[in-house]
PDB file of N, CA and C in Angstrom:
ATOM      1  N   UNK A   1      94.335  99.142 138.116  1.00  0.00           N
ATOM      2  CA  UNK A   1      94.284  98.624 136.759  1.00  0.00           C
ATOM      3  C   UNK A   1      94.665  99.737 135.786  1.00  0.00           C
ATOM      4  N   UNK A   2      95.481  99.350 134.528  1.00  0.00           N
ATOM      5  CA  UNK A   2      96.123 100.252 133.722  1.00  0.00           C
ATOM      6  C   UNK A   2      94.828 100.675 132.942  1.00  0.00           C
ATOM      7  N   UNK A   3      94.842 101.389 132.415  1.00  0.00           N
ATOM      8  CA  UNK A   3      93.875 101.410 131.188  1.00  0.00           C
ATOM      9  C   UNK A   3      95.051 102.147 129.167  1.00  0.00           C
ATOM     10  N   UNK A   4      94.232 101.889 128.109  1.00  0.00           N
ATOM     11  CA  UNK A   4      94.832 102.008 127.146  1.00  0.00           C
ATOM     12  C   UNK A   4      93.989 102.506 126.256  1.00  0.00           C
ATOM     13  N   UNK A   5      94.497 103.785 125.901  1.00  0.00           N
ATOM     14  CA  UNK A   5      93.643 104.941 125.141  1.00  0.00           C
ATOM     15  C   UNK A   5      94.119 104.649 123.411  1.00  0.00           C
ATOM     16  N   UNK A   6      92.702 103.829 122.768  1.00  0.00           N
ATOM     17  CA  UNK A   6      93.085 103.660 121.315  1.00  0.00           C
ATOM     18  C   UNK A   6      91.682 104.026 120.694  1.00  0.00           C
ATOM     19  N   UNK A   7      92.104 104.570 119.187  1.00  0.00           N
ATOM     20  CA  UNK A   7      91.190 104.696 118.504  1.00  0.00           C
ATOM     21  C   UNK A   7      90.224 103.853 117.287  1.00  0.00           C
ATOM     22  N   UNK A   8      88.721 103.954 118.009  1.00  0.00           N
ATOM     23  CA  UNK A   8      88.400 103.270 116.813  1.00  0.00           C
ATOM     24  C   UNK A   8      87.434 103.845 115.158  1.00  0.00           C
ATOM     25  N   UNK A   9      87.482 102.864 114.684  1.00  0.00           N
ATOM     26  CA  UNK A   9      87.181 103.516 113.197  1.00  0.00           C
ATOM     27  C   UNK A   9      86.088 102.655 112.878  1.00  0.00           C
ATOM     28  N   UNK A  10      84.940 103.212 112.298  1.00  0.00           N
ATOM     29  CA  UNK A  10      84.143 102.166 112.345  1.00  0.00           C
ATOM     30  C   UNK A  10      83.289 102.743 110.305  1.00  0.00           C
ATOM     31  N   UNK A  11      83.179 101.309 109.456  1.00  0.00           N
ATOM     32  CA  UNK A  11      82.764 101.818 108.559  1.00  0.00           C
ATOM     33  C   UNK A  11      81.604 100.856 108.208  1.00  0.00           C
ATOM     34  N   UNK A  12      80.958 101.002 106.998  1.00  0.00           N
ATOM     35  CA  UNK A  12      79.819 100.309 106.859  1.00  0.00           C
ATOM     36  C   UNK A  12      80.153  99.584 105.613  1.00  0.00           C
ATOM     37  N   UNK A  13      80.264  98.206 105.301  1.00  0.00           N
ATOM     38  CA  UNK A  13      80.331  97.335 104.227  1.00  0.00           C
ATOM     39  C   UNK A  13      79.381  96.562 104.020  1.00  0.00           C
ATOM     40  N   UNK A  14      78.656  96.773 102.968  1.00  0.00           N
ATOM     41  CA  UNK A  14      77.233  96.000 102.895  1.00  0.00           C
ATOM     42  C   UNK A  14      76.036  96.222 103.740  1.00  0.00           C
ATOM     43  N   UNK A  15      75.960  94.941 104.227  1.00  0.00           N
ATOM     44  CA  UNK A  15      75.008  95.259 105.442  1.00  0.00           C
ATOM     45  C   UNK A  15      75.480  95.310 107.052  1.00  0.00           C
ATOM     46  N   UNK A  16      76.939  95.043 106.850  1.00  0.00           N
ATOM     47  CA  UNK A  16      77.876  94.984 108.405  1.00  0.00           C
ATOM     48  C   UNK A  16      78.226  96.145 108.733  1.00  0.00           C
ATOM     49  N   UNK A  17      78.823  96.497 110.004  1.00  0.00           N
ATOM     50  CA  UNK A  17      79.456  97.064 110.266  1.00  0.00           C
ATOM     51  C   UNK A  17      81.274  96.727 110.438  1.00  0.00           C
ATOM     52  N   UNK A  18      82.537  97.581 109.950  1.00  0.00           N
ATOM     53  CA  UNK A  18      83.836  96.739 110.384  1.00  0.00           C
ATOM     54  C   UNK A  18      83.807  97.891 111.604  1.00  0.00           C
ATOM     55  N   UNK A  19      84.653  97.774 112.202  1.00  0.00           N
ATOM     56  CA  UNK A  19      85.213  98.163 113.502  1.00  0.00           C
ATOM     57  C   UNK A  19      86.854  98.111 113.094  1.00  0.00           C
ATOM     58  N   UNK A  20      87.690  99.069 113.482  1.00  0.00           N
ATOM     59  CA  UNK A  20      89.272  98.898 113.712  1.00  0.00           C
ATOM     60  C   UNK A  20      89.597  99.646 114.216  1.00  0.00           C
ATOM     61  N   UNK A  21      91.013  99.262 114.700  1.00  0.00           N
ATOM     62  CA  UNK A  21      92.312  99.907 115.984  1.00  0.00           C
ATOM     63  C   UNK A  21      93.150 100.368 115.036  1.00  0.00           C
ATOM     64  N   UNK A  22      93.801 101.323 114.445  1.00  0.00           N
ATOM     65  CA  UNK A  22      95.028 100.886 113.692  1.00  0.00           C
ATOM     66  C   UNK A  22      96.080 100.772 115.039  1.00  0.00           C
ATOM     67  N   UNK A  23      95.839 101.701 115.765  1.00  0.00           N
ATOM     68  CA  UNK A  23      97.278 101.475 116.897  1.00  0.00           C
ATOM     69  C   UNK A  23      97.745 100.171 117.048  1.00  0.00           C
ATOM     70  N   UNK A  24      96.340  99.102 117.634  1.00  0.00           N
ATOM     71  CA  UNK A  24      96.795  97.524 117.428  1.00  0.00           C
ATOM     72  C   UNK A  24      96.601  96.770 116.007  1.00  0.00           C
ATOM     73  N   UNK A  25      96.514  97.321 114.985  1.00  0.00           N
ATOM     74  CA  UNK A  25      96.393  96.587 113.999  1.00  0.00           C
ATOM     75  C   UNK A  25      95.031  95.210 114.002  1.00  0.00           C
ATOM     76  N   UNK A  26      93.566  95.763 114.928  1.00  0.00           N
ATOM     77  CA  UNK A  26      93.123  95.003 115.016  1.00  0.00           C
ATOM     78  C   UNK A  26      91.392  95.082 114.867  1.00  0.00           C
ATOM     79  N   UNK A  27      90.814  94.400 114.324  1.00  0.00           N
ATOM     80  CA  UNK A  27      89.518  94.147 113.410  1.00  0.00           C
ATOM     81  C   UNK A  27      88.344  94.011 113.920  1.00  0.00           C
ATOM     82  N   UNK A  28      87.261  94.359 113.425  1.00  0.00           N
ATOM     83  CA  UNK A  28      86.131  93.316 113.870  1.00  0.00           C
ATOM     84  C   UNK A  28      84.780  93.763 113.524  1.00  0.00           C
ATOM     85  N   UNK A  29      83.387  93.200 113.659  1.00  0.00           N
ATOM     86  CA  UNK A  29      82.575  93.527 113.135  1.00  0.00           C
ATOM     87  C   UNK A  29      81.368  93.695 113.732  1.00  0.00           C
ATOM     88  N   UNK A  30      79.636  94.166 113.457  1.00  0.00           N
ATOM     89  CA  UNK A  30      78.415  94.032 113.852  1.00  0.00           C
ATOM     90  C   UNK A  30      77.929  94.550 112.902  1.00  0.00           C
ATOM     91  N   UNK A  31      76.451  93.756 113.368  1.00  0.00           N
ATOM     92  CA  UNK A  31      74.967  94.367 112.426  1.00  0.00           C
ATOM     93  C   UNK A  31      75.153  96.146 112.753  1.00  0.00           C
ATOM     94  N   UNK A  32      75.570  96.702 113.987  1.00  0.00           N
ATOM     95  CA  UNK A  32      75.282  97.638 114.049  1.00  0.00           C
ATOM     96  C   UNK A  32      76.857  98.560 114.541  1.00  0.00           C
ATOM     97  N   UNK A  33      76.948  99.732 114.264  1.00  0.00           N
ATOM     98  CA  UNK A  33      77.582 100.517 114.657  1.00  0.00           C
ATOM     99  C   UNK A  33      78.162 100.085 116.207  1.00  0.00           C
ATOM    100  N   UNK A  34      77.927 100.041 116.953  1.00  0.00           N
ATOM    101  CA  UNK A  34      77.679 100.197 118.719  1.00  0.00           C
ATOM    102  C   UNK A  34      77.829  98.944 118.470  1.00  0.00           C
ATOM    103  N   UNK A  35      77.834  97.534 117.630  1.00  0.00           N
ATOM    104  CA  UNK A  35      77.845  96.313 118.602  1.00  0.00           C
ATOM    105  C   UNK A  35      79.385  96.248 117.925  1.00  0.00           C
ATOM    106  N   UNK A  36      79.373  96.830 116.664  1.00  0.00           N
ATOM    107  CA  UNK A  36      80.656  96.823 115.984  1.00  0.00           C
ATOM    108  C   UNK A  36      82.041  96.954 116.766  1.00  0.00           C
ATOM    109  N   UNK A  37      82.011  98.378 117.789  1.00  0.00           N
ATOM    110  CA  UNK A  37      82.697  98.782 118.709  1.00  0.00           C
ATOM    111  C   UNK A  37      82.481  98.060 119.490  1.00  0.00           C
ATOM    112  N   UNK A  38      81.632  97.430 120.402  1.00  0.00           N
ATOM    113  CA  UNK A  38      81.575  96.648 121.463  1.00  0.00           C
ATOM    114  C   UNK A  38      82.301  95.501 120.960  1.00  0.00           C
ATOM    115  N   UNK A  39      82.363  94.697 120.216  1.00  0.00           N
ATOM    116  CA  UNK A  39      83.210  93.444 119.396  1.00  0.00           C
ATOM    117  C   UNK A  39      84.727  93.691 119.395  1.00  0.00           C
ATOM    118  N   UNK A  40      84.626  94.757 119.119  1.00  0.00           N
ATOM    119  CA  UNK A  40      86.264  95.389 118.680  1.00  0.00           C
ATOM    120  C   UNK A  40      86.894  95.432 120.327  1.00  0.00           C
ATOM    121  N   UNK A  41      86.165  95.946 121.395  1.00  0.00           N
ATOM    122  CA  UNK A  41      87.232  96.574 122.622  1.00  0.00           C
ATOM    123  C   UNK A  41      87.214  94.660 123.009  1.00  0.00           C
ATOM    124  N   UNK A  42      85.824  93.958 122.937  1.00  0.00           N
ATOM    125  CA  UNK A  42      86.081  92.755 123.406  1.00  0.00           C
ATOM    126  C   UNK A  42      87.922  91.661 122.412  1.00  0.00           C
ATOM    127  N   UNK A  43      87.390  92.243 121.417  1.00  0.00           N
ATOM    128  CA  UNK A  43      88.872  91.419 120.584  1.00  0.00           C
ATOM    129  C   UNK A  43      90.164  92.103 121.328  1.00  0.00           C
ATOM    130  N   UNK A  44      89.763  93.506 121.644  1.00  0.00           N
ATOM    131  CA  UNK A  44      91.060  94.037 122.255  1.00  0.00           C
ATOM    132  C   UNK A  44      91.810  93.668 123.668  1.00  0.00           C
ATOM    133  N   UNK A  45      90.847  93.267 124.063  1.00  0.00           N
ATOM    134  CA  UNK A  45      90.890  92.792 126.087  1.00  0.00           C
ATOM    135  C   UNK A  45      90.869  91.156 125.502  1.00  0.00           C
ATOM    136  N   UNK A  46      90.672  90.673 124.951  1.00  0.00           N
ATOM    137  CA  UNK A  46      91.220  89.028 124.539  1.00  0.00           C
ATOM    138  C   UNK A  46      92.846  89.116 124.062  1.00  0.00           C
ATOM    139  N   UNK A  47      92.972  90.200 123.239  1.00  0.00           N
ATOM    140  CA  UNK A  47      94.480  89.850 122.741  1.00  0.00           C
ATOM    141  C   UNK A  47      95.156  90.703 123.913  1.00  0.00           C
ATOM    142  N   UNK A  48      94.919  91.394 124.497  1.00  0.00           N
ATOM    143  CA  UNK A  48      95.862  91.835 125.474  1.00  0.00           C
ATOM    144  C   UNK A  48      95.546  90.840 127.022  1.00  0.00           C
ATOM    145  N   UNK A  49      94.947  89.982 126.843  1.00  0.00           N
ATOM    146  CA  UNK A  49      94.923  88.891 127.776  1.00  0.00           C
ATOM    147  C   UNK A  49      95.630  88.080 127.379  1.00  0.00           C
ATOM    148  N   UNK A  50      95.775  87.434 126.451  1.00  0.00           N
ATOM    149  CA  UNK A  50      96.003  86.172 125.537  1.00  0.00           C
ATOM    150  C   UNK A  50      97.274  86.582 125.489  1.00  0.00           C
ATOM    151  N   UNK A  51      98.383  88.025 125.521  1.00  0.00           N
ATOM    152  CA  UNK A  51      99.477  88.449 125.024  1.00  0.00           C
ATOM    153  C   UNK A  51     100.517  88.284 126.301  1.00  0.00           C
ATOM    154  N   UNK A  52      99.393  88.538 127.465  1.00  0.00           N
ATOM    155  CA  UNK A  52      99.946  88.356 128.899  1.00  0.00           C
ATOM    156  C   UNK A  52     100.320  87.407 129.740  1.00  0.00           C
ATOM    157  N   UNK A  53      98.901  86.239 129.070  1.00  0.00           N
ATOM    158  CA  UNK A  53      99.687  84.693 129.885  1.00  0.00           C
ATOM    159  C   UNK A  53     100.370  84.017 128.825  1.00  0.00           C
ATOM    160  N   UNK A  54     100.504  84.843 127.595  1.00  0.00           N
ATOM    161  CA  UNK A  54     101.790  84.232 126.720  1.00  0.00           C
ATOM    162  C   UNK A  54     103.118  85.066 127.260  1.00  0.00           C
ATOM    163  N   UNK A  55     103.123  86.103 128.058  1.00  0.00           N
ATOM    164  CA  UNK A  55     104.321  86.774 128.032  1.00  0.00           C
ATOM    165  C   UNK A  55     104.847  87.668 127.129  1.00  0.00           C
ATOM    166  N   UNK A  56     104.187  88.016 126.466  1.00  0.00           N
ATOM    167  CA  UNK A  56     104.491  89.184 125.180  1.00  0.00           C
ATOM    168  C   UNK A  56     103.868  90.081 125.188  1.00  0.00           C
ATOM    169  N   UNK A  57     103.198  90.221 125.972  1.00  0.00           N
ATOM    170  CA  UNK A  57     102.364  91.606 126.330  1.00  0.00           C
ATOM    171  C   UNK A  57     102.925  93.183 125.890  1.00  0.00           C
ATOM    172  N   UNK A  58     103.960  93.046 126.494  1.00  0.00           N
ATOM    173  CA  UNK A  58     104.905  93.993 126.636  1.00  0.00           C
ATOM    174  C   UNK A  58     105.280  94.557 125.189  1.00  0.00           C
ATOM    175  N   UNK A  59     105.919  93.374 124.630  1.00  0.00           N
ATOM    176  CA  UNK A  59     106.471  93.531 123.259  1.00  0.00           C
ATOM    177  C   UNK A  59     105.229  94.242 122.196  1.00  0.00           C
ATOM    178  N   UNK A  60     104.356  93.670 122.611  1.00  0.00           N
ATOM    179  CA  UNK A  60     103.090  93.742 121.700  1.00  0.00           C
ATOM    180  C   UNK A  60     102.724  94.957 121.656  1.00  0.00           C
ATOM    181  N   UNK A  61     102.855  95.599 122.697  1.00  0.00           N
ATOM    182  CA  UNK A  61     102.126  97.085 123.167  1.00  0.00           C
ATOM    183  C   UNK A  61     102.884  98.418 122.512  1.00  0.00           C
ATOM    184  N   UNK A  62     104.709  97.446 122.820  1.00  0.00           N
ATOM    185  CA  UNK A  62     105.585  98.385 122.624  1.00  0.00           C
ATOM    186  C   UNK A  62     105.840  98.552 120.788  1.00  0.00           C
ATOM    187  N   UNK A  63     105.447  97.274 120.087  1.00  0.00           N
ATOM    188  CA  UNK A  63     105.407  97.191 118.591  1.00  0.00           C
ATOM    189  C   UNK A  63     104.480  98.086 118.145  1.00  0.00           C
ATOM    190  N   UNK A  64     103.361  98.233 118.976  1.00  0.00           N
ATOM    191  CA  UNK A  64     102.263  99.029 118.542  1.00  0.00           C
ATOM    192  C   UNK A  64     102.255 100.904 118.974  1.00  0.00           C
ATOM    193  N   UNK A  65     104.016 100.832 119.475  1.00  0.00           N
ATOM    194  CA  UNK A  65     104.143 102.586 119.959  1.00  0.00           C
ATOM    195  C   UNK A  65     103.138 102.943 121.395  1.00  0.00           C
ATOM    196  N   UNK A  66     103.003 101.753 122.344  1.00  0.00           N
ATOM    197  CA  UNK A  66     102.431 102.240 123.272  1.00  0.00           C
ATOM    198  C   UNK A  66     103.486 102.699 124.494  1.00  0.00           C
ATOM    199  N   UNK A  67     103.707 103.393 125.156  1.00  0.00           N
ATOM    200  CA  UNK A  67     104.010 103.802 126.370  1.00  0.00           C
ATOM    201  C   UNK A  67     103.161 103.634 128.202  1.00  0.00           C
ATOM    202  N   UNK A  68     104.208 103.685 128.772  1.00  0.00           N
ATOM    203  CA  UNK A  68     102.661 104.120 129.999  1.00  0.00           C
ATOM    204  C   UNK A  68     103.009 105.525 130.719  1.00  0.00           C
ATOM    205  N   UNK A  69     102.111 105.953 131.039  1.00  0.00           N
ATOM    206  CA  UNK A  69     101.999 107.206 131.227  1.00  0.00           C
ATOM    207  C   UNK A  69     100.887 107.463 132.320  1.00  0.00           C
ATOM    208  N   UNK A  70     101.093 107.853 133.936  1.00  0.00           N
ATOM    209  CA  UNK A  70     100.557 107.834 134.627  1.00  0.00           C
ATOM    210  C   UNK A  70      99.517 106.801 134.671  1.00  0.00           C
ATOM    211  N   UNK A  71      99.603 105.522 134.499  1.00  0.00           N
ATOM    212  CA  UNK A  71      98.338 104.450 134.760  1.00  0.00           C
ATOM    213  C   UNK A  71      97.825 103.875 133.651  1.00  0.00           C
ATOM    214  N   UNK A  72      97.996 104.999 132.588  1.00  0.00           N
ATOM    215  CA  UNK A  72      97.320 104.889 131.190  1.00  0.00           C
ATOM    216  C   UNK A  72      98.452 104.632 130.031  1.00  0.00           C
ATOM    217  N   UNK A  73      98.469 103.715 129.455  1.00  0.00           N
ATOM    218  CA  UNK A  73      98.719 103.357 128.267  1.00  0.00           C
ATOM    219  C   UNK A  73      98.642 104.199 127.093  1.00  0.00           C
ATOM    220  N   UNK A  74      99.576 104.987 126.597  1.00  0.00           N
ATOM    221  CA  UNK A  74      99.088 105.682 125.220  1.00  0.00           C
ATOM    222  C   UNK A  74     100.618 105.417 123.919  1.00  0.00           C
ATOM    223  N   UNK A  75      99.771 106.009 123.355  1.00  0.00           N
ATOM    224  CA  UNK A  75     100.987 105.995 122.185  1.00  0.00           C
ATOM    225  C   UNK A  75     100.820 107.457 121.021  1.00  0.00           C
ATOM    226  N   UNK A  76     102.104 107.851 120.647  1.00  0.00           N
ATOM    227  CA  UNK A  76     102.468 109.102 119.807  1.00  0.00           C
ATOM    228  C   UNK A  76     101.208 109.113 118.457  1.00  0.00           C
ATOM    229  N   UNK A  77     100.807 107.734 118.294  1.00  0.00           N
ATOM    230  CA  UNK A  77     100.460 107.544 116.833  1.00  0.00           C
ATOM    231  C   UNK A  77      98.532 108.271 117.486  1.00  0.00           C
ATOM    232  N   UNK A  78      98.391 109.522 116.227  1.00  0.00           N
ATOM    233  CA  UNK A  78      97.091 110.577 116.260  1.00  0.00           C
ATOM    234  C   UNK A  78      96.263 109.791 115.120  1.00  0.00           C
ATOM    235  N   UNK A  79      94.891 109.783 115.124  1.00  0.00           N
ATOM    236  CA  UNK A  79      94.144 109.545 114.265  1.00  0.00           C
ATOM    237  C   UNK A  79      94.113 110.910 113.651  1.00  0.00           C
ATOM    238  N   UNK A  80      94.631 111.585 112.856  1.00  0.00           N
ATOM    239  CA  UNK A  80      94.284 113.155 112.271  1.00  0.00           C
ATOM    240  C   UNK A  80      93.034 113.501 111.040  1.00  0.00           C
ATOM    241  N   UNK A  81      92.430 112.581 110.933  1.00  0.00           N
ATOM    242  CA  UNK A  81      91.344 112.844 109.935  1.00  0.00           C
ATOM    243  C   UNK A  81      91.067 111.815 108.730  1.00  0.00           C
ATOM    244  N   UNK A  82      89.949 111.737 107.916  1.00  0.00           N
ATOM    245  CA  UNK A  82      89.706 110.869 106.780  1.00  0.00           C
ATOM    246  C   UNK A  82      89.588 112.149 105.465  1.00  0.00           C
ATOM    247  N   UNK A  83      89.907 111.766 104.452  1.00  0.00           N
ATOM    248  CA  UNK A  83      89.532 112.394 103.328  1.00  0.00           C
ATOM    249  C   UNK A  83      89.161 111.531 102.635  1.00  0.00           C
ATOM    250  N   UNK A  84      88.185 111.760 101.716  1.00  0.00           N
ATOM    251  CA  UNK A  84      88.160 111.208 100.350  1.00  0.00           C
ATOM    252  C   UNK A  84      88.591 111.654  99.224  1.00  0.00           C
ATOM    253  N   UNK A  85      89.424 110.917  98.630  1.00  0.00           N
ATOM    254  CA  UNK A  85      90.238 111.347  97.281  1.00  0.00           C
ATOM    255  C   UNK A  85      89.831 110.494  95.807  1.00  0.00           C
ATOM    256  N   UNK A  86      89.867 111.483  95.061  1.00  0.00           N
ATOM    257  CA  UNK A  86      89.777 111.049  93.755  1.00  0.00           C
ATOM    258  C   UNK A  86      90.548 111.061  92.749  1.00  0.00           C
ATOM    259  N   UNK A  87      91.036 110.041  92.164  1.00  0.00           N
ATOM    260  CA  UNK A  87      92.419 110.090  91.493  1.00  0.00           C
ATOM    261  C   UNK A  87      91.952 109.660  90.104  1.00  0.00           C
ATOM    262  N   UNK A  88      92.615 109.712  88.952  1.00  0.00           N
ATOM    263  CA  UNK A  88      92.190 109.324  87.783  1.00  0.00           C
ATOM    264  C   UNK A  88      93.046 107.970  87.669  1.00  0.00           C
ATOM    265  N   UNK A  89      92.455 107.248  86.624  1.00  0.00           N
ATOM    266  CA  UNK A  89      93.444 105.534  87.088  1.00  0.00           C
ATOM    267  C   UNK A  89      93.825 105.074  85.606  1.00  0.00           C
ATOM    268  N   UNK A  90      92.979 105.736  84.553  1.00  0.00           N
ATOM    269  CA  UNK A  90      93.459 105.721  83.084  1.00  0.00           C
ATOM    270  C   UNK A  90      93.444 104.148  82.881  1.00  0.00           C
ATOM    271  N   UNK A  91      92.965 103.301  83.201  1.00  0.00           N
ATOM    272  CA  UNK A  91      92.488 101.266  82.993  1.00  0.00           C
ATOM    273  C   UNK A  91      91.152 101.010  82.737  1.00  0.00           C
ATOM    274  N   UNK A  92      90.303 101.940  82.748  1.00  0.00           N
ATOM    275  CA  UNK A  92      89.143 101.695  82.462  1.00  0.00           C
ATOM    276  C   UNK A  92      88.367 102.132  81.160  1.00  0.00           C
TER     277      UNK A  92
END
């Protein structure tokens, strides 16, 4: 079995947690941190199921800059860091 090395991002809105991939462009949520991520790899193993007995698997992986590489799935695209920035917006 292949496996596919992506990163996730996980932030806090309200009282949820979001969860995201940017590599797959893909979402998701929990009450908690940890179920947040657990939601997210499950959305990820549905659309890369769902992509396969549609036949687009391939395309999908390759839109998203994935390669394979000894067994493993990766792609060029680095998570390199978050900043917070403050800009002046002059509308208020």
């Amino acid at each position: 079995m292949k496996r596919i090395i992506a990163t996730v991002e996980i932030w806090k809105e309200g009282g949820m947690f979001t969860s995201y991939c940017h590599e797959l462009d893909i979402a998701s949520c929990g009450h908690t941190p940890d179920e947040a991520k657990k939601n997210l790899e499950e959305v990820i193993e549905i659309q890369i199921e769902e992509t396969g007995k549609l036949g687009t698997l391939e395309m999908f992986l390759a839109e998203a800059g994935y390669i394979p590489e000894d067994g493993v799935l990766r792609t060029d695209k680095k998570l390199m860091g978050f900043e917070e920035l403050s800009l002046p917006i002059g509308i208020l």
